[in-house]
N, C-alpha and C. Protein backbone atom coordinates (compact mmCIF):
# COMPACT_ATOMS: atom_id res chain seq x y z
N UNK A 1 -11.86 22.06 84.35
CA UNK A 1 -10.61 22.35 83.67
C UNK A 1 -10.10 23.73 84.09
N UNK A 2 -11.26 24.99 84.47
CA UNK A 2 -10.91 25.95 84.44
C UNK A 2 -10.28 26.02 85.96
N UNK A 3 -10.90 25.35 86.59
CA UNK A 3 -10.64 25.68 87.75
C UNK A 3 -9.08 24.86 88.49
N UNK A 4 -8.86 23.79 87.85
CA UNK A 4 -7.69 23.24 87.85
C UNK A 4 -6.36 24.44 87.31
N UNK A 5 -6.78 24.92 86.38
CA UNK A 5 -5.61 26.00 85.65
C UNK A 5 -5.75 27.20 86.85
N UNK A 6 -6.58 27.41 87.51
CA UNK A 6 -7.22 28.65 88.74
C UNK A 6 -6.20 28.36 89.48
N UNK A 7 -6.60 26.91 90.21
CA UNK A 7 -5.54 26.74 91.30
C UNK A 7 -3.93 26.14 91.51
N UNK A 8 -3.91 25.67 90.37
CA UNK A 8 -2.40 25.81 90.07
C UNK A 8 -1.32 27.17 90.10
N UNK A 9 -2.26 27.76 89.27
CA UNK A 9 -1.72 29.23 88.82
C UNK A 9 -2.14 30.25 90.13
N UNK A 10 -2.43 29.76 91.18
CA UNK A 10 -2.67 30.80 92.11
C UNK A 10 -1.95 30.05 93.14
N UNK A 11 -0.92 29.35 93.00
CA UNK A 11 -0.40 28.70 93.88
C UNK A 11 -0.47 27.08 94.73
N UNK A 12 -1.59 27.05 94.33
CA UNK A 12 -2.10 25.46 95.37
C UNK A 12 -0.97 24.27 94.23
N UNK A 13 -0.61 23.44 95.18
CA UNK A 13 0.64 22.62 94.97
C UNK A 13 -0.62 21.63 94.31
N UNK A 14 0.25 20.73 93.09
CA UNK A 14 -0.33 19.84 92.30
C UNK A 14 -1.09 18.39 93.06
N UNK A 15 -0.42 18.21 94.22
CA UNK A 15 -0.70 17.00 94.55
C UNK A 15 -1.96 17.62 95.39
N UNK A 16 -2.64 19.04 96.06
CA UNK A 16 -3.80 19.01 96.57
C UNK A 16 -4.57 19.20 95.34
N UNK A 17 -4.27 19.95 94.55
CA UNK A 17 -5.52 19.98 93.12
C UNK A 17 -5.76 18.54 92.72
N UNK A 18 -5.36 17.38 92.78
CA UNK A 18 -5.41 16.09 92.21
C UNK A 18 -6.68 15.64 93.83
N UNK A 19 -6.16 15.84 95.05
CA UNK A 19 -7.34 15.35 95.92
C UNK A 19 -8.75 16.81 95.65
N UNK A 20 -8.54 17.18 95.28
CA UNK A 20 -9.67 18.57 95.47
C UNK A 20 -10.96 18.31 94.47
N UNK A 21 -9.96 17.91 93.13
CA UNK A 21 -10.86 17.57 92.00
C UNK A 21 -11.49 16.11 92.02
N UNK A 22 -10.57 15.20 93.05
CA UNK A 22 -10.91 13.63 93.09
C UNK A 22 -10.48 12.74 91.74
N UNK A 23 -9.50 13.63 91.10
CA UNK A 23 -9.02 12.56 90.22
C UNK A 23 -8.07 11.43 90.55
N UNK A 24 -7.99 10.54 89.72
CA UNK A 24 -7.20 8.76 90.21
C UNK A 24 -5.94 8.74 89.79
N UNK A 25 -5.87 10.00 88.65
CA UNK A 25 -4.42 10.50 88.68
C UNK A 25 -3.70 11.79 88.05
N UNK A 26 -2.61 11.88 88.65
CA UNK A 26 -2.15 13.10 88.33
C UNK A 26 -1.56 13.88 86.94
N UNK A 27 -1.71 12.68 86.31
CA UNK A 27 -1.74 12.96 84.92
C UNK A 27 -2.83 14.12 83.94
N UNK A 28 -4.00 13.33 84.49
CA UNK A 28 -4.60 13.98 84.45
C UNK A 28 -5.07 15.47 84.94
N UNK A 29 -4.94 15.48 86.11
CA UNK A 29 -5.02 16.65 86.75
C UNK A 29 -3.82 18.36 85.89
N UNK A 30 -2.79 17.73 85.96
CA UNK A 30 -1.80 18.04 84.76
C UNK A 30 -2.60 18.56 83.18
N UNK A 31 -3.00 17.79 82.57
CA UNK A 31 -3.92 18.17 81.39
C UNK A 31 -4.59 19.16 81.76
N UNK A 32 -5.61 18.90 82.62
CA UNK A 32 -6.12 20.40 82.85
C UNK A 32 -5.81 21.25 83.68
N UNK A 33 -4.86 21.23 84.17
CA UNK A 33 -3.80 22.47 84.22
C UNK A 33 -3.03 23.26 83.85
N UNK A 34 -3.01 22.74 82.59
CA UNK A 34 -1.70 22.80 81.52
C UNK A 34 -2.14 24.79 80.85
N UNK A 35 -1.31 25.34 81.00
CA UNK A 35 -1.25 26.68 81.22
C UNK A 35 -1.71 26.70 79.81
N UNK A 36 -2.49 28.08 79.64
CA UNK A 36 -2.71 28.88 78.14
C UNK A 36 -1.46 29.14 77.62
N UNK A 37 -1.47 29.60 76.08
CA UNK A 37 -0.70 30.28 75.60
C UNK A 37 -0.38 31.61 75.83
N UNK A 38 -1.11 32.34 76.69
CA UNK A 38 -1.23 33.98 77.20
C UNK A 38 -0.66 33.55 78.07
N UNK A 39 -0.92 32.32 79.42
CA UNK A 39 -0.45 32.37 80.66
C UNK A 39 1.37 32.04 80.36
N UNK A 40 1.79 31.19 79.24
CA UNK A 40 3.44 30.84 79.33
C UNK A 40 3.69 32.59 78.57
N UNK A 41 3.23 32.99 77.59
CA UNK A 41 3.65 34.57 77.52
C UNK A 41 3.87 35.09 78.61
N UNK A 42 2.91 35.59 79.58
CA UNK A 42 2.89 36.19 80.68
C UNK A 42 3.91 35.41 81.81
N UNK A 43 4.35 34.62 81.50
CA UNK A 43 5.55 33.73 82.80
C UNK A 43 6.96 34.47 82.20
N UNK A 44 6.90 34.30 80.90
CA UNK A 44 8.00 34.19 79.84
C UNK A 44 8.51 35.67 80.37
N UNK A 45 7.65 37.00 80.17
CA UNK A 45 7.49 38.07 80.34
C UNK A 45 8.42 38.85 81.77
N UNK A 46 7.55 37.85 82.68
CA UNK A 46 7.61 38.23 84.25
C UNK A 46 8.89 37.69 84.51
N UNK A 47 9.08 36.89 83.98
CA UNK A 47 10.77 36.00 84.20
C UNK A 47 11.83 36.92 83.57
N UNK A 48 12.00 37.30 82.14
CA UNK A 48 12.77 38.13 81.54
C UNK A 48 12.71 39.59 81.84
N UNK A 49 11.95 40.23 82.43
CA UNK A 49 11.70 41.43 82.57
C UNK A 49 11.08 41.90 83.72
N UNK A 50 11.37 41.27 84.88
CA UNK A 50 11.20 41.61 86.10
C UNK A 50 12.16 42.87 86.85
């Protein structure tokens, strides 16, 4: 899970994290990607106040 939220958030595009992890679908892969509540603060942040 952690590492799915790692490589999303460090750039790697959704459709290689779905072959990397070997999941059957991307739904899933999605779930555990699905950003913290610190990480949408910190987007929210960087977006408004850049």
């Amino acid at each position: 899970m952690a590492l799915c939220r790692e490589l999303v958030g460090g750039g790697v595009d959704i459709a290689t994290v779905v072959e990397l992890d070997g999941h059957a679908d991307i739904n899933m892969t999605r779930r555990y990607a699905k950003p913290t509540a610190i990480e949408l603060e910190r987007a929210i942040e960087k977006a408004f106040h850049a």
